[in-house]
PDB file of N, CA and C in Angstrom:
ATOM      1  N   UNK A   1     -47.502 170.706 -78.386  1.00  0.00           N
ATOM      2  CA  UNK A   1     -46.147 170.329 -78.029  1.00  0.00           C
ATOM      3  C   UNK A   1     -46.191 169.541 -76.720  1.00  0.00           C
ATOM      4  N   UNK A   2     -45.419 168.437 -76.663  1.00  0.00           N
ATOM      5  CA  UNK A   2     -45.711 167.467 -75.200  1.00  0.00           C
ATOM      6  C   UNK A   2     -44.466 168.225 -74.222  1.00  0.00           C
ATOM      7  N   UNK A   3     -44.384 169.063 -73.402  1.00  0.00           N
ATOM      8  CA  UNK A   3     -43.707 169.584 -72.436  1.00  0.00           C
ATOM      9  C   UNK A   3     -43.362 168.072 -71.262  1.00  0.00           C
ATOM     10  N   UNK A   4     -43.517 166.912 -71.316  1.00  0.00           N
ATOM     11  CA  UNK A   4     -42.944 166.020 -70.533  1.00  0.00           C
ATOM     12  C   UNK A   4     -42.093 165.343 -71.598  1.00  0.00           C
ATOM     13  N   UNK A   5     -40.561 166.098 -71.784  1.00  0.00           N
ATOM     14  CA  UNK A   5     -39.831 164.857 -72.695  1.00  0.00           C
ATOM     15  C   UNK A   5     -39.129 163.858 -72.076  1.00  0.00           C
ATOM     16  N   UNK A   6     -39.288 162.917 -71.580  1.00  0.00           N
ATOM     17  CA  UNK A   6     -38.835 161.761 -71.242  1.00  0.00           C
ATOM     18  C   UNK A   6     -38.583 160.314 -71.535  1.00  0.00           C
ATOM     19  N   UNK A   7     -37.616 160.761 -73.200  1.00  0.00           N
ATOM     20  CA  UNK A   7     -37.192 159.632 -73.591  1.00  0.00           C
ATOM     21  C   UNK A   7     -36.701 158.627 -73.352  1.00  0.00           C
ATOM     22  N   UNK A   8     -37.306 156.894 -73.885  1.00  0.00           N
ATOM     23  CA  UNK A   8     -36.674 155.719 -72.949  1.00  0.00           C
ATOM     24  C   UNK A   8     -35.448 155.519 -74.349  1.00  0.00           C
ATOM     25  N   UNK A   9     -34.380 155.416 -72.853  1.00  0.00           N
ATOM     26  CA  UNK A   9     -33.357 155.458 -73.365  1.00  0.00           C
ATOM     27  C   UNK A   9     -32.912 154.114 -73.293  1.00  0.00           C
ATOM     28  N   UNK A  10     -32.238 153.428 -74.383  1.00  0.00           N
ATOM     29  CA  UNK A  10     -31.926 151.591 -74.508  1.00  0.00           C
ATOM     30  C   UNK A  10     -30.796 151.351 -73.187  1.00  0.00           C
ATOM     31  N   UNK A  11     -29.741 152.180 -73.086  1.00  0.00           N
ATOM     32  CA  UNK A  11     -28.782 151.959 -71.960  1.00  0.00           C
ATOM     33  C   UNK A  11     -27.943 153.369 -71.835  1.00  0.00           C
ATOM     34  N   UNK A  12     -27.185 153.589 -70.756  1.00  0.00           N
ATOM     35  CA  UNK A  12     -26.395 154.463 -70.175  1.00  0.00           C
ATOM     36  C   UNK A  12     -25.454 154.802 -70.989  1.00  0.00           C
ATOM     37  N   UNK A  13     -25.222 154.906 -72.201  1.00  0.00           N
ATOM     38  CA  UNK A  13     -24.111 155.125 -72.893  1.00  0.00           C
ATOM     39  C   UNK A  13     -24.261 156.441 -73.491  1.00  0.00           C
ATOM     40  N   UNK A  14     -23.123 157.255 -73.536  1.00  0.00           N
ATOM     41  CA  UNK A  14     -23.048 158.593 -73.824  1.00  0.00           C
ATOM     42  C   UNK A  14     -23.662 158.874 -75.653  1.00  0.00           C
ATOM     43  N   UNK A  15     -23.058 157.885 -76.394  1.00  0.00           N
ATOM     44  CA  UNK A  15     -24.120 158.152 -77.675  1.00  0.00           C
ATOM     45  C   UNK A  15     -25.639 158.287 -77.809  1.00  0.00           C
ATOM     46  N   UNK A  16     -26.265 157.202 -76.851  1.00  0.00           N
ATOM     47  CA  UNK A  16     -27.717 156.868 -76.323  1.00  0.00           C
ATOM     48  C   UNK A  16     -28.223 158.260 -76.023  1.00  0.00           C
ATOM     49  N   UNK A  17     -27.610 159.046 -74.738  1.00  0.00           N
ATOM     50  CA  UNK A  17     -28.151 159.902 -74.004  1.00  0.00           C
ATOM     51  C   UNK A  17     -28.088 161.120 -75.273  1.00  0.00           C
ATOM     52  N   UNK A  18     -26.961 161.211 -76.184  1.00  0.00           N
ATOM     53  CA  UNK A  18     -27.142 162.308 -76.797  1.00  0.00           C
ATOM     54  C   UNK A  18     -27.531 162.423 -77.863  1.00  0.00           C
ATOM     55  N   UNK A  19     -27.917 160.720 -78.638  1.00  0.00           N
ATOM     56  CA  UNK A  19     -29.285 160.638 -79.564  1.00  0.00           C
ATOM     57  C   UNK A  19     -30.275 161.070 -78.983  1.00  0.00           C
ATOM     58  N   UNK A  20     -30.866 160.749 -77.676  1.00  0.00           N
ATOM     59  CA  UNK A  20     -32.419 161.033 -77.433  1.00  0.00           C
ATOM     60  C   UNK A  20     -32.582 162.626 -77.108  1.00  0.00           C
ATOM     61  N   UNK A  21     -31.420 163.024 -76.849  1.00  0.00           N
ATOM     62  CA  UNK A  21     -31.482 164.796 -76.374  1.00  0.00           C
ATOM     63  C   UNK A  21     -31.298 165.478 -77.958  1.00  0.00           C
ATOM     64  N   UNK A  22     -30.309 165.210 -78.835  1.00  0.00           N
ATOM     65  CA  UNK A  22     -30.790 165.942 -79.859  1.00  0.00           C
ATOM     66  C   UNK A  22     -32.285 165.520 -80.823  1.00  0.00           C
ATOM     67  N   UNK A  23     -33.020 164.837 -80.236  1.00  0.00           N
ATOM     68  CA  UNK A  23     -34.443 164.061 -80.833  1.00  0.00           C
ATOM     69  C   UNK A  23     -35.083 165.100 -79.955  1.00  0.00           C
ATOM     70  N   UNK A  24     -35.080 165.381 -78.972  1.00  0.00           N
ATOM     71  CA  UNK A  24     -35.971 166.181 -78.145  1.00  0.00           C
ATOM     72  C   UNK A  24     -35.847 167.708 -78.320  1.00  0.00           C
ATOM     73  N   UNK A  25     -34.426 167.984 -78.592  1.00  0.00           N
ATOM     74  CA  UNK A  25     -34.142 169.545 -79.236  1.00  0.00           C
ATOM     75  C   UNK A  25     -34.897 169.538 -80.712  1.00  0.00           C
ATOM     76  N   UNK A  26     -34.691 168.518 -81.184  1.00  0.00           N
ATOM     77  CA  UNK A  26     -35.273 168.730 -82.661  1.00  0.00           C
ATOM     78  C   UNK A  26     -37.087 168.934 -82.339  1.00  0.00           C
ATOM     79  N   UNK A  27     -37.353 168.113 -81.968  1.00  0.00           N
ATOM     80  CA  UNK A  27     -38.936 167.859 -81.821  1.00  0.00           C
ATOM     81  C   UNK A  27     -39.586 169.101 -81.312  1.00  0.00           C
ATOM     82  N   UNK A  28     -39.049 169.976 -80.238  1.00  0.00           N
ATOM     83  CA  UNK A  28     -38.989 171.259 -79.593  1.00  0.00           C
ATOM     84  C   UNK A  28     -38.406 172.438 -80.444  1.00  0.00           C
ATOM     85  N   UNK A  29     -37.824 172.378 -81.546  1.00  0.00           N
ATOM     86  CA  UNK A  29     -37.306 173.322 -82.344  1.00  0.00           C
ATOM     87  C   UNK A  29     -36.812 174.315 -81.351  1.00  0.00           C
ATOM     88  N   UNK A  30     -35.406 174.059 -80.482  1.00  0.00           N
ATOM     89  CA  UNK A  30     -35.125 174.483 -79.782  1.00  0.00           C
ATOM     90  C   UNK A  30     -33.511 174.708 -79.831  1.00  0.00           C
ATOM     91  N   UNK A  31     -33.016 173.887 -80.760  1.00  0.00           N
ATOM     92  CA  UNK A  31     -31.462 173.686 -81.057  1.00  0.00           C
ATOM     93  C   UNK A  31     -30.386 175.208 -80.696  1.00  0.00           C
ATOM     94  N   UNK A  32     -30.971 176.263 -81.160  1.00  0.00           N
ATOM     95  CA  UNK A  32     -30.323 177.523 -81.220  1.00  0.00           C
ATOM     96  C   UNK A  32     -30.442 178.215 -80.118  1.00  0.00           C
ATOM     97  N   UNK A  33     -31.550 177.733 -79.306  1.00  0.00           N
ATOM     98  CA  UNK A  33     -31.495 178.286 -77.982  1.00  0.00           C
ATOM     99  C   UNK A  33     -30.450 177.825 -76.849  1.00  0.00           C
ATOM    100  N   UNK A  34     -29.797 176.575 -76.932  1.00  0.00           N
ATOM    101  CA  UNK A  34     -28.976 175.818 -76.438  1.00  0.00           C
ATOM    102  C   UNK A  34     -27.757 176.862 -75.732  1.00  0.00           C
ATOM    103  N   UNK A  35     -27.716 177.537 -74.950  1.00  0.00           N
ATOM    104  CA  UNK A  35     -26.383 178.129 -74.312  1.00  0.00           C
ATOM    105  C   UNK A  35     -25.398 177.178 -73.611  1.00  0.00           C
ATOM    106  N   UNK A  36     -26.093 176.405 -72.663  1.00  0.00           N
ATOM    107  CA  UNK A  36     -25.278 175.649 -71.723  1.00  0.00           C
ATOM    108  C   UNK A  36     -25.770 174.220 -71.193  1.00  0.00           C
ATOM    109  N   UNK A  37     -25.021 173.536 -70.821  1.00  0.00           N
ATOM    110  CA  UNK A  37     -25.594 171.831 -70.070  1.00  0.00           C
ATOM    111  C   UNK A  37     -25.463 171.760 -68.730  1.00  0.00           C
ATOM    112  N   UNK A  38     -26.357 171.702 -68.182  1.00  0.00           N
ATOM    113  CA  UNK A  38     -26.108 170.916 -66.342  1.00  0.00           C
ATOM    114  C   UNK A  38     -26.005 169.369 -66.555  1.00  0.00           C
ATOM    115  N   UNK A  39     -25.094 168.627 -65.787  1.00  0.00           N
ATOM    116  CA  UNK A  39     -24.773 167.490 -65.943  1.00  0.00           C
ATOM    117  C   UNK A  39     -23.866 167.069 -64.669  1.00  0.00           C
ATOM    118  N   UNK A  40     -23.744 165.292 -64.244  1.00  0.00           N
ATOM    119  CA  UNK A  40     -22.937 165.292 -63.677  1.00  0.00           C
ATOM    120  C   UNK A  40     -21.742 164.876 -64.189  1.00  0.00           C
ATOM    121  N   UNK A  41     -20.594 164.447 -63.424  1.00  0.00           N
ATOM    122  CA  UNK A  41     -19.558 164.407 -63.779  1.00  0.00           C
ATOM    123  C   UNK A  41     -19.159 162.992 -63.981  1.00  0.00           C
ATOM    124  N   UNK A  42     -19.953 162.097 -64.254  1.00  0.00           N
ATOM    125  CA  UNK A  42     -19.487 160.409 -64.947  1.00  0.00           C
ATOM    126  C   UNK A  42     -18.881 160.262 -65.862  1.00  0.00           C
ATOM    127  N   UNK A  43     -18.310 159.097 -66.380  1.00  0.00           N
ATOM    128  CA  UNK A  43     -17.303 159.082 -67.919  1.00  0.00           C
ATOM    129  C   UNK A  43     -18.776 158.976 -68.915  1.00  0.00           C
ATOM    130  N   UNK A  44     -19.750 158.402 -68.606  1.00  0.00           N
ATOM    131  CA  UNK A  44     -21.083 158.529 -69.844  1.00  0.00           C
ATOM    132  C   UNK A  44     -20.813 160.315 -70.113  1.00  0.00           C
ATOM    133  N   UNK A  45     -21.042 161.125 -69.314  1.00  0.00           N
ATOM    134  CA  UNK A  45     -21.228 162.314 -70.089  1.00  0.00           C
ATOM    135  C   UNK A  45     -19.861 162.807 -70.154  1.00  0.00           C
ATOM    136  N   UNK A  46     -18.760 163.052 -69.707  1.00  0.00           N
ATOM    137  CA  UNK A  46     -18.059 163.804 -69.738  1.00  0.00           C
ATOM    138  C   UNK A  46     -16.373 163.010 -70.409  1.00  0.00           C
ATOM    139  N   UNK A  47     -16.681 161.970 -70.856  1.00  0.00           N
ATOM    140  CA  UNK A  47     -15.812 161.052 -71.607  1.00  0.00           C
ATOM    141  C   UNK A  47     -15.476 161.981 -72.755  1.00  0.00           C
ATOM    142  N   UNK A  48     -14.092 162.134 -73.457  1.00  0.00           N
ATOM    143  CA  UNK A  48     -13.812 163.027 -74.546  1.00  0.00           C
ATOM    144  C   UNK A  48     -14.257 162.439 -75.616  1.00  0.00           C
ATOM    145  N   UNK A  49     -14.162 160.849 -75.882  1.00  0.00           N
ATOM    146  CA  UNK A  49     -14.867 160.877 -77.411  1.00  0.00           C
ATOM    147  C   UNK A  49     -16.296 160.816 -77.311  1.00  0.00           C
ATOM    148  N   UNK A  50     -16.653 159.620 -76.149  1.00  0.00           N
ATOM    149  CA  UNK A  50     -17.964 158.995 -76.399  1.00  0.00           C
ATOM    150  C   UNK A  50     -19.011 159.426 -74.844  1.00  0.00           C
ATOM    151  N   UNK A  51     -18.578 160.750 -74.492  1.00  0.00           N
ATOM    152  CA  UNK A  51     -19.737 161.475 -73.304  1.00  0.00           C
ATOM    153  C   UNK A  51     -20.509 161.985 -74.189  1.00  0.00           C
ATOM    154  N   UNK A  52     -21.555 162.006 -73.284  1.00  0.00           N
ATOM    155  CA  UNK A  52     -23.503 162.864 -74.059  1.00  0.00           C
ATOM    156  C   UNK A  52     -22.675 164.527 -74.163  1.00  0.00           C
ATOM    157  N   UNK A  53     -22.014 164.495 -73.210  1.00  0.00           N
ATOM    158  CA  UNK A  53     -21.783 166.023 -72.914  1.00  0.00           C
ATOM    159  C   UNK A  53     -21.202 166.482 -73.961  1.00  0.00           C
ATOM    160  N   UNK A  54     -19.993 165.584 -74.511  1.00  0.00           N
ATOM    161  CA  UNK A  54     -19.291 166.031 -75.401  1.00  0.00           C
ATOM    162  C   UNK A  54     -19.575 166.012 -76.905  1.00  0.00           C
ATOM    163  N   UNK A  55     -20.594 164.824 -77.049  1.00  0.00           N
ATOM    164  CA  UNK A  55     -21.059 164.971 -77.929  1.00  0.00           C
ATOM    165  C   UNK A  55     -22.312 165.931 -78.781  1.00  0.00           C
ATOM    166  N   UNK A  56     -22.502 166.169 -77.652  1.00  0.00           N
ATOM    167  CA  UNK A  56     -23.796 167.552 -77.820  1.00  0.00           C
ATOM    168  C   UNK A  56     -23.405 168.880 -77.603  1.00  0.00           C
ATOM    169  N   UNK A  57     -21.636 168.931 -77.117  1.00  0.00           N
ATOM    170  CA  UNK A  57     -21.109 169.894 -77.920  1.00  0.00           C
ATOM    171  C   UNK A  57     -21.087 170.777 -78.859  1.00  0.00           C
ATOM    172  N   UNK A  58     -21.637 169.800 -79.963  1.00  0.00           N
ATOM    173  CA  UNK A  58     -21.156 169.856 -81.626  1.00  0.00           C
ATOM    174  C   UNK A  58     -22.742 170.010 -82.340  1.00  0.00           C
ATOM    175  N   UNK A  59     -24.038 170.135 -81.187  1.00  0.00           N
ATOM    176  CA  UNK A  59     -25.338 170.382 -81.598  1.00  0.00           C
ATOM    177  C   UNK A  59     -25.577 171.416 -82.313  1.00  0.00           C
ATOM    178  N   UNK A  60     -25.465 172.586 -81.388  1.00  0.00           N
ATOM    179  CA  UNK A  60     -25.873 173.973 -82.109  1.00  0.00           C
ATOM    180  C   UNK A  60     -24.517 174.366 -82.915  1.00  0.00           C
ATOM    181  N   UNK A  61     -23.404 173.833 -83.230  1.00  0.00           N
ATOM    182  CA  UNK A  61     -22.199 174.238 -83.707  1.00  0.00           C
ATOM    183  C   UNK A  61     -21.905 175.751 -82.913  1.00  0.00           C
ATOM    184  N   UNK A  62     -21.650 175.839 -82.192  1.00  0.00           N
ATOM    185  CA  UNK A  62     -21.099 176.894 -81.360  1.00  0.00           C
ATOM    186  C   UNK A  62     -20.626 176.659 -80.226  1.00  0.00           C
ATOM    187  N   UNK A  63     -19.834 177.083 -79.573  1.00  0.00           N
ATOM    188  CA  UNK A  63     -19.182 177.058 -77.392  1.00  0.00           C
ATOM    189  C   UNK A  63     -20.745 176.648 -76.842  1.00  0.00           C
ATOM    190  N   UNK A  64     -20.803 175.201 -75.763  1.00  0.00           N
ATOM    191  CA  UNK A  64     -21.921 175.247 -75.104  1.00  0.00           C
ATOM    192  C   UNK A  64     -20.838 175.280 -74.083  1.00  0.00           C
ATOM    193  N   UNK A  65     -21.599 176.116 -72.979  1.00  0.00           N
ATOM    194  CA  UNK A  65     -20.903 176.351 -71.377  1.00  0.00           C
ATOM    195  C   UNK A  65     -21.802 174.460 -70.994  1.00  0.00           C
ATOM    196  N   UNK A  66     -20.455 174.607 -69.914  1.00  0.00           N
ATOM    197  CA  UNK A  66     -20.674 173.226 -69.380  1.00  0.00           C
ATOM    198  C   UNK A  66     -20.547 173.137 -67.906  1.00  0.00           C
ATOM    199  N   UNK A  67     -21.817 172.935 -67.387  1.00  0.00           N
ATOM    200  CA  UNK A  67     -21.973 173.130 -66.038  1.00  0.00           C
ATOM    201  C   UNK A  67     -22.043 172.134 -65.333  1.00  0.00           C
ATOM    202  N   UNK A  68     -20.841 171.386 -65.082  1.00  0.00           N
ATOM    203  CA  UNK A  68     -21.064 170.209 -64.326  1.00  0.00           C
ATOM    204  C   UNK A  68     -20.793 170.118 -62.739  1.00  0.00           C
ATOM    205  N   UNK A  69     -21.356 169.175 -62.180  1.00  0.00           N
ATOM    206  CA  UNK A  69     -22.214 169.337 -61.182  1.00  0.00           C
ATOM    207  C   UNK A  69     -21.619 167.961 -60.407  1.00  0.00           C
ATOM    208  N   UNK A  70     -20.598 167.986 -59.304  1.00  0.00           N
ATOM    209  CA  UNK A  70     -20.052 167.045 -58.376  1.00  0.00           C
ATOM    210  C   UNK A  70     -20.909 166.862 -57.469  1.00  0.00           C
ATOM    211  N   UNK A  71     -22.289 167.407 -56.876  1.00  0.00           N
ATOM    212  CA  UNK A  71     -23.184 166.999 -56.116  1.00  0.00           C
ATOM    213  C   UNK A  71     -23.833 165.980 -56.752  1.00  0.00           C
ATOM    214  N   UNK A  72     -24.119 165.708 -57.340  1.00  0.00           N
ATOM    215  CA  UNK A  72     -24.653 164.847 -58.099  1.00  0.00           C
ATOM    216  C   UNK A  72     -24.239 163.545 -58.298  1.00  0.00           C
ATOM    217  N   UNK A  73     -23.372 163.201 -58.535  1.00  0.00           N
ATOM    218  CA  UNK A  73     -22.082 162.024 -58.302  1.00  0.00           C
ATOM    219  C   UNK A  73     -22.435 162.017 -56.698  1.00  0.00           C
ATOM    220  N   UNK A  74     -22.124 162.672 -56.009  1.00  0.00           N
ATOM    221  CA  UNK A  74     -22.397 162.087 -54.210  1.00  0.00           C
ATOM    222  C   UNK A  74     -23.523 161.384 -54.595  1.00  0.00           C
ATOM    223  N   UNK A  75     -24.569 161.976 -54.849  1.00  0.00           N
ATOM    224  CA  UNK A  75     -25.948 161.492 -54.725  1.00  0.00           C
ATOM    225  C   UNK A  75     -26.301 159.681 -55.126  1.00  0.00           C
ATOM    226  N   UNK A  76     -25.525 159.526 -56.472  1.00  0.00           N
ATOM    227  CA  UNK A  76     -25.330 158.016 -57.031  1.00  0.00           C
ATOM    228  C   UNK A  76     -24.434 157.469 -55.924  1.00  0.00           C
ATOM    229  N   UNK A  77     -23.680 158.103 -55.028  1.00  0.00           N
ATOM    230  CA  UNK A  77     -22.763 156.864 -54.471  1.00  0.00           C
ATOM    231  C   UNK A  77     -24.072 156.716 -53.575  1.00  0.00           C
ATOM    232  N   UNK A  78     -24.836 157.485 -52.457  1.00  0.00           N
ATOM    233  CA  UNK A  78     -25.546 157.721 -51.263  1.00  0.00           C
ATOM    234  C   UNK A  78     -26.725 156.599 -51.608  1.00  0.00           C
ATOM    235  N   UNK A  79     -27.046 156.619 -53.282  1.00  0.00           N
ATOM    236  CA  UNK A  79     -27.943 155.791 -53.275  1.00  0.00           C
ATOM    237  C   UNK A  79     -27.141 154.107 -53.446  1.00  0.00           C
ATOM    238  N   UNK A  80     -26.401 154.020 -53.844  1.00  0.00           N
ATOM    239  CA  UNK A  80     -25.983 152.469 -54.101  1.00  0.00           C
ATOM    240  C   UNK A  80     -25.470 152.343 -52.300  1.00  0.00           C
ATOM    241  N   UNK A  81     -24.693 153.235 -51.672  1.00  0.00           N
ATOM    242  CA  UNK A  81     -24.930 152.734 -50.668  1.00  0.00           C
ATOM    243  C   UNK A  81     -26.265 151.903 -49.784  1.00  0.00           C
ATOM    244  N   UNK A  82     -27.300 152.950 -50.125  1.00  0.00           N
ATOM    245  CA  UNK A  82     -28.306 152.909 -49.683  1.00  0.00           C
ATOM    246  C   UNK A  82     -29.168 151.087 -50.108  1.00  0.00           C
ATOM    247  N   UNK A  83     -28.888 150.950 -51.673  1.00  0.00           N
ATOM    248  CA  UNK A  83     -29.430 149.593 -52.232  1.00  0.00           C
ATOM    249  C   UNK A  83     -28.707 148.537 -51.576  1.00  0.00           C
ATOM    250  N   UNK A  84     -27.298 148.636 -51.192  1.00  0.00           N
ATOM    251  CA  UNK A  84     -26.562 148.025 -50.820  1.00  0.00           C
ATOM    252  C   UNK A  84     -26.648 147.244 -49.487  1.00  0.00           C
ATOM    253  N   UNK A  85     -27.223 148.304 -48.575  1.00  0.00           N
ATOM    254  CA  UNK A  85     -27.614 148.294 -46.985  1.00  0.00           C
ATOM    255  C   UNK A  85     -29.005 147.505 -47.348  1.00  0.00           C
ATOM    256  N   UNK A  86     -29.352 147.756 -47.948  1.00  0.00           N
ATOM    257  CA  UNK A  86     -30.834 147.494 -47.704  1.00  0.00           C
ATOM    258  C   UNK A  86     -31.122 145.787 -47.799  1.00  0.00           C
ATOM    259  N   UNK A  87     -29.876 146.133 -49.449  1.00  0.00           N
ATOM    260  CA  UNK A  87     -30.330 144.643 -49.284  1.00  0.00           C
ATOM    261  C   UNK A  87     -29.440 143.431 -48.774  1.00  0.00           C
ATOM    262  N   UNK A  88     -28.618 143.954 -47.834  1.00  0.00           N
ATOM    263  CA  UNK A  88     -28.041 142.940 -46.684  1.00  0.00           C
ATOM    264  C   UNK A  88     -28.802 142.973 -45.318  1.00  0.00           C
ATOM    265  N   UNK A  89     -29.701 143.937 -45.525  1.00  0.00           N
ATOM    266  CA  UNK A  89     -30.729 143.389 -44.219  1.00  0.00           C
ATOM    267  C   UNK A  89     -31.674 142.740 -44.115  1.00  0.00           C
TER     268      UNK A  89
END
């Protein structure tokens, strides 16, 4: 079993992210173990039709707890700040 799953994903879009995560639950025969998601809080995951989050909802067909995570969002602004600065100097 390859324990590094790190699927290349084509672009940021919430269908994308939650094709390659149910490919990696499948490949891991892991689907039923699924309780809950850590995630941050962007419209890619947490969009009602077309978020990863929401769509992987509907994986194990049962309640997944949804643990989303507003530190995380700081972190994307801290870095575009950061690309931003950098590259006006």
């Amino acid at each position: 079993m390859n324990t590094n799953a790190s699927p290349v994903i084509p672009d940021g879009s919430g269908a994308s992210q939650a094709r390659a995560l149910c490919q990696v639950t499948d490949d891991w025969s892991v689907q039923n173990a699924i309780v809950g998601q850590v995630f941050d809080t962007t419209a890619s995951n947490t969009g009602r039709h077309k978020g990863a989050s929401s769509r992987l909802e509907v994986l194990p067909g049962r309640p997944v707890m949804w643990l989303a995570c507003r530190h995380l969002v700081g972190e994307l602004h801290v870095f575009g700040f950061t690309v931003l600065a950098v590259d006006q100097s």
